[in-house]
PDB file of N, CA and C in Angstrom:
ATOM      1  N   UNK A   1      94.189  92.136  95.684  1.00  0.00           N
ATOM      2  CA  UNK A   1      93.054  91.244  95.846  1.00  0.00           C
ATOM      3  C   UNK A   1      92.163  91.361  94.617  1.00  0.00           C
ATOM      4  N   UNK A   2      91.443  90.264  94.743  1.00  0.00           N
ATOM      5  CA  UNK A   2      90.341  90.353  93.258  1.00  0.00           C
ATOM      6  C   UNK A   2      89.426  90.610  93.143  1.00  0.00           C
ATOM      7  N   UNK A   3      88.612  91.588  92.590  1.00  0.00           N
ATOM      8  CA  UNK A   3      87.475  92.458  92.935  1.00  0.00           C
ATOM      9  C   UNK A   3      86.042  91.285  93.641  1.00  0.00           C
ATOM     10  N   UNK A   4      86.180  90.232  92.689  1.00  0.00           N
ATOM     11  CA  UNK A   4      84.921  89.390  93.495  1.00  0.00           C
ATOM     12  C   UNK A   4      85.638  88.640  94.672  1.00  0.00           C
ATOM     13  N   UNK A   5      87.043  88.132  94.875  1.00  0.00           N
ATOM     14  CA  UNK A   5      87.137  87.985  96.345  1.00  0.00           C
ATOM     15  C   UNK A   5      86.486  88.929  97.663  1.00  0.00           C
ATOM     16  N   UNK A   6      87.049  90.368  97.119  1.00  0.00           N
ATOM     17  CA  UNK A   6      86.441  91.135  98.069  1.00  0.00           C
ATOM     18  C   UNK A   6      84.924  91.579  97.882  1.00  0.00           C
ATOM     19  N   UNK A   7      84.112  91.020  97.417  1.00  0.00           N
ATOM     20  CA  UNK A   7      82.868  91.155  97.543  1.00  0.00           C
ATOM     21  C   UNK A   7      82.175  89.368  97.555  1.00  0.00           C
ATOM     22  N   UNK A   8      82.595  88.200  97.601  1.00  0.00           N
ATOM     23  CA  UNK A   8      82.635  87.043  98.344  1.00  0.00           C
ATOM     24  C   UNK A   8      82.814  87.453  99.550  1.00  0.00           C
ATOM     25  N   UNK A   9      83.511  88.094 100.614  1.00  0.00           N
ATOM     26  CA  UNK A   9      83.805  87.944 101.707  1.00  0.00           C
ATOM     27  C   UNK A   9      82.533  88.096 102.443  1.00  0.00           C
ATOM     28  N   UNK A  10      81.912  87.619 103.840  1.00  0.00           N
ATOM     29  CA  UNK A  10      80.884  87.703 104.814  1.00  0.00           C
ATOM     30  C   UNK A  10      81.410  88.958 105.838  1.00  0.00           C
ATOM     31  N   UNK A  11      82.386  89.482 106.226  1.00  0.00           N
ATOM     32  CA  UNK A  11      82.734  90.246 106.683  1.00  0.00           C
ATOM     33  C   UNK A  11      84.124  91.195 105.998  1.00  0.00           C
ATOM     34  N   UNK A  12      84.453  92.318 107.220  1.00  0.00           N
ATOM     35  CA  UNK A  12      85.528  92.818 106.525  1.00  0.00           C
ATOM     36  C   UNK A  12      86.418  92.427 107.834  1.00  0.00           C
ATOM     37  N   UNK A  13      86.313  91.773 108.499  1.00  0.00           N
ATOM     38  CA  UNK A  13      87.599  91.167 109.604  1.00  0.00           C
ATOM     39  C   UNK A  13      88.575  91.329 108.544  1.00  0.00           C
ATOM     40  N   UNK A  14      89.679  91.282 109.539  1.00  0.00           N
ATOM     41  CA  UNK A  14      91.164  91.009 109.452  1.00  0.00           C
ATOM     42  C   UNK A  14      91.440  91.424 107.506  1.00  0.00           C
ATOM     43  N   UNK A  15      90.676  92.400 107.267  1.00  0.00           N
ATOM     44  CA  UNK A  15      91.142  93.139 106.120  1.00  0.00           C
ATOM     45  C   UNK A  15      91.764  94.614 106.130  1.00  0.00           C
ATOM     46  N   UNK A  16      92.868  95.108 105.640  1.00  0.00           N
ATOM     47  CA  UNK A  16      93.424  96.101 105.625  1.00  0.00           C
ATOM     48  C   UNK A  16      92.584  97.398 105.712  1.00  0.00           C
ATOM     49  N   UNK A  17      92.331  98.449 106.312  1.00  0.00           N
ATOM     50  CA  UNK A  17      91.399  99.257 106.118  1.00  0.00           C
ATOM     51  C   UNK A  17      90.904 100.052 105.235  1.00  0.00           C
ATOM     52  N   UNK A  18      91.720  99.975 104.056  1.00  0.00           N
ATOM     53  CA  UNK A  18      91.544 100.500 102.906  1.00  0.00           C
ATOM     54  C   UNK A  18      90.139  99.579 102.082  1.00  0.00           C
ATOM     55  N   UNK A  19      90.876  98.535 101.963  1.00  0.00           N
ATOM     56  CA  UNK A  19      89.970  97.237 101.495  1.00  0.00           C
ATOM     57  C   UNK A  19      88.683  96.962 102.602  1.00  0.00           C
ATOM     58  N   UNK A  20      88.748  97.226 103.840  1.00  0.00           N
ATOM     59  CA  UNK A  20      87.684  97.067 104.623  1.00  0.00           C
ATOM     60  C   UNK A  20      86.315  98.111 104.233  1.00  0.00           C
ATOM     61  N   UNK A  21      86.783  99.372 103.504  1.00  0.00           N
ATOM     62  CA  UNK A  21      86.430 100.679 103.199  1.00  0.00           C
ATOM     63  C   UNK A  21      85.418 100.651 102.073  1.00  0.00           C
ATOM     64  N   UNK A  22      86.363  99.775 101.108  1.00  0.00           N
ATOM     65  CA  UNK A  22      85.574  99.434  99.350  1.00  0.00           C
ATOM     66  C   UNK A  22      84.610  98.211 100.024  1.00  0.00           C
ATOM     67  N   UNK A  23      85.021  97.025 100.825  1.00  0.00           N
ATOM     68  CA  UNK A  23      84.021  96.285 101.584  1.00  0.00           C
ATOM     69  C   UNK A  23      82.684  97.402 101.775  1.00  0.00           C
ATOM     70  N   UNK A  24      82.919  97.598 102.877  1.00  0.00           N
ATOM     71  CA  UNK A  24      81.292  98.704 103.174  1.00  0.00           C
ATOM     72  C   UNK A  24      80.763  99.309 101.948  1.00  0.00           C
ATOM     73  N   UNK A  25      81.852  99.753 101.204  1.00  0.00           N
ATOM     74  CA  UNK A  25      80.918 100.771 100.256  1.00  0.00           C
ATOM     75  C   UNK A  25      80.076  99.611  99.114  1.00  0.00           C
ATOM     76  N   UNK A  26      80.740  98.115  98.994  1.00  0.00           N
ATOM     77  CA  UNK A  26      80.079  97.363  98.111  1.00  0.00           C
ATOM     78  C   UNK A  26      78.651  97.758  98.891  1.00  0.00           C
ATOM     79  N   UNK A  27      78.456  97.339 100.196  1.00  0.00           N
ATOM     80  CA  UNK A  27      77.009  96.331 100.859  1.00  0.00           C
ATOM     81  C   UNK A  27      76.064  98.233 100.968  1.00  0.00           C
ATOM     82  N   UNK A  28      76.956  99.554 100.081  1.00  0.00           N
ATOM     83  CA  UNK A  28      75.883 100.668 100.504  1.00  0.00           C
ATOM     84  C   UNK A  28      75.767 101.320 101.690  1.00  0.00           C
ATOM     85  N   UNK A  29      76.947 100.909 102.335  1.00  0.00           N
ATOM     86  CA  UNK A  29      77.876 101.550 103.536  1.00  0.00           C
ATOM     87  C   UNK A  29      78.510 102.173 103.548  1.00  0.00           C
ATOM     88  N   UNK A  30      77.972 103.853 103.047  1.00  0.00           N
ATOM     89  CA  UNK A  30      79.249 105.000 102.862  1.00  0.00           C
ATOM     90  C   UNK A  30      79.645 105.234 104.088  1.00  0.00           C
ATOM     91  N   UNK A  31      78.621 105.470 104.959  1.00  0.00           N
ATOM     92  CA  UNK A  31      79.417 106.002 106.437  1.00  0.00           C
ATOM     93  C   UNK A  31      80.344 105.283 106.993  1.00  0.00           C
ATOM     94  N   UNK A  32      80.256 104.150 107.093  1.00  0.00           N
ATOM     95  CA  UNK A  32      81.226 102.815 107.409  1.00  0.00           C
ATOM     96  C   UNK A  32      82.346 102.845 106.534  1.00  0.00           C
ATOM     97  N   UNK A  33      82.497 103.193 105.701  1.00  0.00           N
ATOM     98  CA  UNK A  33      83.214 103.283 104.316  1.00  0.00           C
ATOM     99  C   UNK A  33      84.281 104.546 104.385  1.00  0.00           C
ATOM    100  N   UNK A  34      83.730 105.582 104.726  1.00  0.00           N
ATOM    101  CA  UNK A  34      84.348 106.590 104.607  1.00  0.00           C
ATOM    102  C   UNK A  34      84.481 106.889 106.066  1.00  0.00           C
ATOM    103  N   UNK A  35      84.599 106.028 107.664  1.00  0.00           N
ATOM    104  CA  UNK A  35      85.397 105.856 108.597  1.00  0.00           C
ATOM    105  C   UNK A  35      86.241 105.368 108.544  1.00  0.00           C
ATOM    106  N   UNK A  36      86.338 104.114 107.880  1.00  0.00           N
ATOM    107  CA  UNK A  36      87.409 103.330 107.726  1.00  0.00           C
ATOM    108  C   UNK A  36      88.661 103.804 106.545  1.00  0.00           C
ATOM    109  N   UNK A  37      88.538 104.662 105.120  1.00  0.00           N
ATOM    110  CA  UNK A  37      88.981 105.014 105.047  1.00  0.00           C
ATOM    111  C   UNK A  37      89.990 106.128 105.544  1.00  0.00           C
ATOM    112  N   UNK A  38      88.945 107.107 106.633  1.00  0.00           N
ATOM    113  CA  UNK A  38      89.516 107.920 107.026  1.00  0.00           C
ATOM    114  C   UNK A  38      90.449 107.965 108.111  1.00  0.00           C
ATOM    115  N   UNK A  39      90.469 106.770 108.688  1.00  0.00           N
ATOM    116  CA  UNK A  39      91.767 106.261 109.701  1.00  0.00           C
ATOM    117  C   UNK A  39      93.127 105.707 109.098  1.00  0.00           C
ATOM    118  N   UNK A  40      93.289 105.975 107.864  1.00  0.00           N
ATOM    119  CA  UNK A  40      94.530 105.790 106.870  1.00  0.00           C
ATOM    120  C   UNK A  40      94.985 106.688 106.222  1.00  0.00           C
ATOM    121  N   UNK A  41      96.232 107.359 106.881  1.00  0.00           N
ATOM    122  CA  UNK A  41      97.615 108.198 106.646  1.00  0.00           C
ATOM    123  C   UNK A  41      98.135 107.866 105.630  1.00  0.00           C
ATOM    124  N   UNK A  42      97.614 107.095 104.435  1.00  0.00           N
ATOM    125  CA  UNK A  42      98.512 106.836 103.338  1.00  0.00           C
ATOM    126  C   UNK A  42      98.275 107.042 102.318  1.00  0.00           C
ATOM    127  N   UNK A  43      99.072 106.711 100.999  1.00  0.00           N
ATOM    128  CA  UNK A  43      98.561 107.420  99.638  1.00  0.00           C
ATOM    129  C   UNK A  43      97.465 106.047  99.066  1.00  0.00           C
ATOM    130  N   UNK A  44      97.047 105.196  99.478  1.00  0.00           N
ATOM    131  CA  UNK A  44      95.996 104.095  99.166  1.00  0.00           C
ATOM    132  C   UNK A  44      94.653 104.389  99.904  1.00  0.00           C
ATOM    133  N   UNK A  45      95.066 105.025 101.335  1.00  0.00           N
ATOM    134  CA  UNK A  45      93.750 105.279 101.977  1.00  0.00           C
ATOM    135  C   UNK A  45      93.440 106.506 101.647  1.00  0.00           C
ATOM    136  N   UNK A  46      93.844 107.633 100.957  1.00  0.00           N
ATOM    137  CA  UNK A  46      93.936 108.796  99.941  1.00  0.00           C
ATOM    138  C   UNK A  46      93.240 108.553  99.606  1.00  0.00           C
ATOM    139  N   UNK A  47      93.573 107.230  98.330  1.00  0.00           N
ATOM    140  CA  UNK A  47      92.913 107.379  97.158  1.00  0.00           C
ATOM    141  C   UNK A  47      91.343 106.490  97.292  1.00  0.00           C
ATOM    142  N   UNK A  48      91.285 106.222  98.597  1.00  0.00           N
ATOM    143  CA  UNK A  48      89.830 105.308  98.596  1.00  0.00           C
ATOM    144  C   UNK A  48      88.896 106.611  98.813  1.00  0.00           C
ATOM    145  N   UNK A  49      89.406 107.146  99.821  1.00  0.00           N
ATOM    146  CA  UNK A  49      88.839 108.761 100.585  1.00  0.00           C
ATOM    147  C   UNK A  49      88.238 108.901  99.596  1.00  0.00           C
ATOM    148  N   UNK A  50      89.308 109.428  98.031  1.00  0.00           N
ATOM    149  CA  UNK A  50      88.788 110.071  96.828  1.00  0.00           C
ATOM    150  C   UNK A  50      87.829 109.777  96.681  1.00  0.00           C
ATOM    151  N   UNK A  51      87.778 108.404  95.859  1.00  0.00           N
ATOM    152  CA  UNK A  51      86.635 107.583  95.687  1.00  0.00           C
ATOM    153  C   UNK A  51      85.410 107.628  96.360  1.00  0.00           C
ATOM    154  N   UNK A  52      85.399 107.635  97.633  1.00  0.00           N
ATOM    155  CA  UNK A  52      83.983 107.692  98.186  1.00  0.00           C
ATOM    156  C   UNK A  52      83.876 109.157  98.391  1.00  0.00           C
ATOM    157  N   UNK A  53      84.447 110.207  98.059  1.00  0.00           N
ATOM    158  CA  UNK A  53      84.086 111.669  97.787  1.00  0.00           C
ATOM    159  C   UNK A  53      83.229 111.836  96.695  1.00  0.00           C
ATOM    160  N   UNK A  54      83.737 110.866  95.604  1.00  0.00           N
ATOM    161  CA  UNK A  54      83.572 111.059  94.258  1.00  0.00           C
ATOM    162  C   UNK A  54      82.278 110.351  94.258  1.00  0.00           C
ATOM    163  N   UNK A  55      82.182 109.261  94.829  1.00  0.00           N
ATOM    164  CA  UNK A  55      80.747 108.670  94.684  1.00  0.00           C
ATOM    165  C   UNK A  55      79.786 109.480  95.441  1.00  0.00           C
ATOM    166  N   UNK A  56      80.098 109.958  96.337  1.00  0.00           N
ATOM    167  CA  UNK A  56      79.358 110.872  96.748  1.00  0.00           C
ATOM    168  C   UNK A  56      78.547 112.180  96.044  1.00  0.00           C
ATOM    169  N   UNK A  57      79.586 112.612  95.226  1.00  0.00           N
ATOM    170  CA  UNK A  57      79.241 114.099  94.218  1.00  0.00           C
ATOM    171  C   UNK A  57      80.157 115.469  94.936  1.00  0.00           C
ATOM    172  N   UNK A  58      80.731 114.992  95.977  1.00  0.00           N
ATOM    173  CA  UNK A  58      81.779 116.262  96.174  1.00  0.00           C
ATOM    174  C   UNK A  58      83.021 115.916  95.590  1.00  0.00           C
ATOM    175  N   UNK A  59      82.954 116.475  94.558  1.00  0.00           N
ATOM    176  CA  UNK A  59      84.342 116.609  93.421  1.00  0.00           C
ATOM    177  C   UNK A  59      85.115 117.200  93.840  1.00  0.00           C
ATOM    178  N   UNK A  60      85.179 118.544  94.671  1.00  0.00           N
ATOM    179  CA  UNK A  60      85.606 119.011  95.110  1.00  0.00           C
ATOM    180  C   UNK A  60      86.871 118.779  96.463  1.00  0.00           C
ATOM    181  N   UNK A  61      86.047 117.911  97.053  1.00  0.00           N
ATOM    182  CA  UNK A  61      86.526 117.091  98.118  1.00  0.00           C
ATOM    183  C   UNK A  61      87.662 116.024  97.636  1.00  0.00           C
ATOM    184  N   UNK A  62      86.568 115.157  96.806  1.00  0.00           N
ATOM    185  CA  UNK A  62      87.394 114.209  96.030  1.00  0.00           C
ATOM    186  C   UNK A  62      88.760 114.528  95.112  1.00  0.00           C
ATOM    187  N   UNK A  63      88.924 115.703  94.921  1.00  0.00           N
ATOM    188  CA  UNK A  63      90.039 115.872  94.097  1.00  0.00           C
ATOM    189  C   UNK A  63      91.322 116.454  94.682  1.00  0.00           C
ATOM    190  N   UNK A  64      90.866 117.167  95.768  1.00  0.00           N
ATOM    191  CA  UNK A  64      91.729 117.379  97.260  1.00  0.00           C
ATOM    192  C   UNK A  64      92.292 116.077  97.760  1.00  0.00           C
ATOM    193  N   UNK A  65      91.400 114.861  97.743  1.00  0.00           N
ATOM    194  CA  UNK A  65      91.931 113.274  98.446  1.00  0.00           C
ATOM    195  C   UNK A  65      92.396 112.712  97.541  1.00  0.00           C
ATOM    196  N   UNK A  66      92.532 113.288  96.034  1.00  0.00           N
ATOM    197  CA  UNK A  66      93.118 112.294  94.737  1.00  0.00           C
ATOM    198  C   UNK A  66      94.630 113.023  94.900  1.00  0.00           C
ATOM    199  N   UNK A  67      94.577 114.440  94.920  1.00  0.00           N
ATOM    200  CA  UNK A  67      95.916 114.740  94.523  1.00  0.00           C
ATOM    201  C   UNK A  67      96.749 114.382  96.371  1.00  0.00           C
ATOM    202  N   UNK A  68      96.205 114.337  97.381  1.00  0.00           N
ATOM    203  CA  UNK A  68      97.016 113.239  98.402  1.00  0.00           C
ATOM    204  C   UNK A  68      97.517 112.433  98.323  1.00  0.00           C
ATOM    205  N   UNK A  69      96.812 111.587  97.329  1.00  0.00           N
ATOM    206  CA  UNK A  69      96.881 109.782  96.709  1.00  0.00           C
ATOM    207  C   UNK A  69      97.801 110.130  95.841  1.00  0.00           C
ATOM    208  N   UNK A  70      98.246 111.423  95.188  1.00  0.00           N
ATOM    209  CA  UNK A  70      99.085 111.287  94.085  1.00  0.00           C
ATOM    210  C   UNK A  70      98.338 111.241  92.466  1.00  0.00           C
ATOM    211  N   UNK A  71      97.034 111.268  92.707  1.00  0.00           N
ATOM    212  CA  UNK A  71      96.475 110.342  91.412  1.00  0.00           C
ATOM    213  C   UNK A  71      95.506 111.842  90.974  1.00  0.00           C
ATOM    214  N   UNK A  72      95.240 111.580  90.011  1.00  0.00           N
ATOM    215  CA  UNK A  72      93.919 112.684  89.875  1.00  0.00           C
ATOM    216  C   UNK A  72      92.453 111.643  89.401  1.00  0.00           C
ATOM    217  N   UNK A  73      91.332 112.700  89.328  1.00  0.00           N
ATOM    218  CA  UNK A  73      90.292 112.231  88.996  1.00  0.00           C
ATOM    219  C   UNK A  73      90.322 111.339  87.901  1.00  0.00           C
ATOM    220  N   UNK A  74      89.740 110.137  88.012  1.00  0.00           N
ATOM    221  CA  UNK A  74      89.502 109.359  86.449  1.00  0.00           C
ATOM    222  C   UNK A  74      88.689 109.402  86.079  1.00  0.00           C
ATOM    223  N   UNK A  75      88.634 109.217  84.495  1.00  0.00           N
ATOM    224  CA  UNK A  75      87.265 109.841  83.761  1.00  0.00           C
ATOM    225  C   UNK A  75      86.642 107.990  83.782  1.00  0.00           C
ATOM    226  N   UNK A  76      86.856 107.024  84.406  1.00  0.00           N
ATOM    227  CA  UNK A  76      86.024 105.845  84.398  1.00  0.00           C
ATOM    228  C   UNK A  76      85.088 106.200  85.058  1.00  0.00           C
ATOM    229  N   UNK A  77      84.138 104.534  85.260  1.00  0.00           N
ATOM    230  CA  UNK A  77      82.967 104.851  85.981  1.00  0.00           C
ATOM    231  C   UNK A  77      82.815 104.587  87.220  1.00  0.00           C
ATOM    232  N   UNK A  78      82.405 104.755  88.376  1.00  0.00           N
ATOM    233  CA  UNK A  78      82.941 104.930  89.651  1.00  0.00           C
ATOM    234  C   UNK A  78      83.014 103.097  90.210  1.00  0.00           C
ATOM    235  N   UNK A  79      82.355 102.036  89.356  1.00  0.00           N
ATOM    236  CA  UNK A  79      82.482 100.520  89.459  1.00  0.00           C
ATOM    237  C   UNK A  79      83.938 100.016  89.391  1.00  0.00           C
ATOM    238  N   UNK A  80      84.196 100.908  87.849  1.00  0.00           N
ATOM    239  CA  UNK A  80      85.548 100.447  87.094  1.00  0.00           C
ATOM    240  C   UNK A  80      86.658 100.749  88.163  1.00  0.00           C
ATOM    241  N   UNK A  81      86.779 102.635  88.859  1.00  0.00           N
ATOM    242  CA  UNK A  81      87.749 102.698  89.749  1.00  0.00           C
ATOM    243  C   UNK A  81      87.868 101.705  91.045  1.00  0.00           C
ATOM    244  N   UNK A  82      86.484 101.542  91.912  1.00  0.00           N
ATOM    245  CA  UNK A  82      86.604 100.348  92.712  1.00  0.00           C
ATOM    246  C   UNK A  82      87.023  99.284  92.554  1.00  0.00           C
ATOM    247  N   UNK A  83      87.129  98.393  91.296  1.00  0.00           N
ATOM    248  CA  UNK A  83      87.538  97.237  91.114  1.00  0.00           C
ATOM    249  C   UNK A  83      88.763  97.357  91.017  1.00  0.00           C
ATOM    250  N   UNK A  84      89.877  98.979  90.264  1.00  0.00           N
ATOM    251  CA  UNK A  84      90.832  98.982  89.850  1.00  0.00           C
ATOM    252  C   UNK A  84      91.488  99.096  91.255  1.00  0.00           C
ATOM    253  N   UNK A  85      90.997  99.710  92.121  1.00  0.00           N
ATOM    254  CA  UNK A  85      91.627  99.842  93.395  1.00  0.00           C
ATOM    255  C   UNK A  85      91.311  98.733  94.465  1.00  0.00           C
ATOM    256  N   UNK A  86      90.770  97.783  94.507  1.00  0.00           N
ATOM    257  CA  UNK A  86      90.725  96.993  95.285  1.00  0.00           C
ATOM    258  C   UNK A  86      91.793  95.757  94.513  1.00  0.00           C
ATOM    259  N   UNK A  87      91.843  96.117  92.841  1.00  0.00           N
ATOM    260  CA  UNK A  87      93.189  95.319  92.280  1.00  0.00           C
ATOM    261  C   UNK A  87      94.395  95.826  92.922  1.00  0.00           C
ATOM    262  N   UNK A  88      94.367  96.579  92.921  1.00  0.00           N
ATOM    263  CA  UNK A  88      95.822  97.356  93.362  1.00  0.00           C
ATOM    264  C   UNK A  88      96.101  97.053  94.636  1.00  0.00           C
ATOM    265  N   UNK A  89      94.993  97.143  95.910  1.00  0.00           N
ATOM    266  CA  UNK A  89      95.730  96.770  96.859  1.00  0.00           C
ATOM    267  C   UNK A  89      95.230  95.457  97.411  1.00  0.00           C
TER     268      UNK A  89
END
């Protein structure tokens, strides 16, 4: 999907929960954000986990949910990884 499709959208209906996840976290919805990630067993809902670890400031956390995802920390800026991961899935 394309980073401004998913931030055009009025809701996160009938979006994958990964993408429902980066949804909340656009509108400043970590808690919402990091439920919805956390109901995904996979290496995409991993790597969102990461992400909202990382935006958070637990690196620590976040790098535990990157190497799940397979991926490690990126030295981008935490905008650049959201857009790259809402490209991806």
């Amino acid at each position: 999907m394309e980073p401004h499709a998913l931030m055009e959208r009025e809701t996160a209906t009938d979006l994958p929960p990964p993408l429902a996840a980066l949804w909340w976290d656009a509108r400043g919805e970590w808690a919402r954000a990091h439920e919805a990630a956390q109901a995904v067993d996979t290496a995409e809902g991993a790597w969102v986990h990461a992400y909202l670890h990382r935006k958070e400031g637990d690196l620590s956390n976040a790098d535990y949910w990157y190497r799940r995802a397979g991926r490690r920390r990126p030295a981008v800026t935490l905008e650049s990884e959201w857009s790259e991961i809402v490209a991806a899935l």
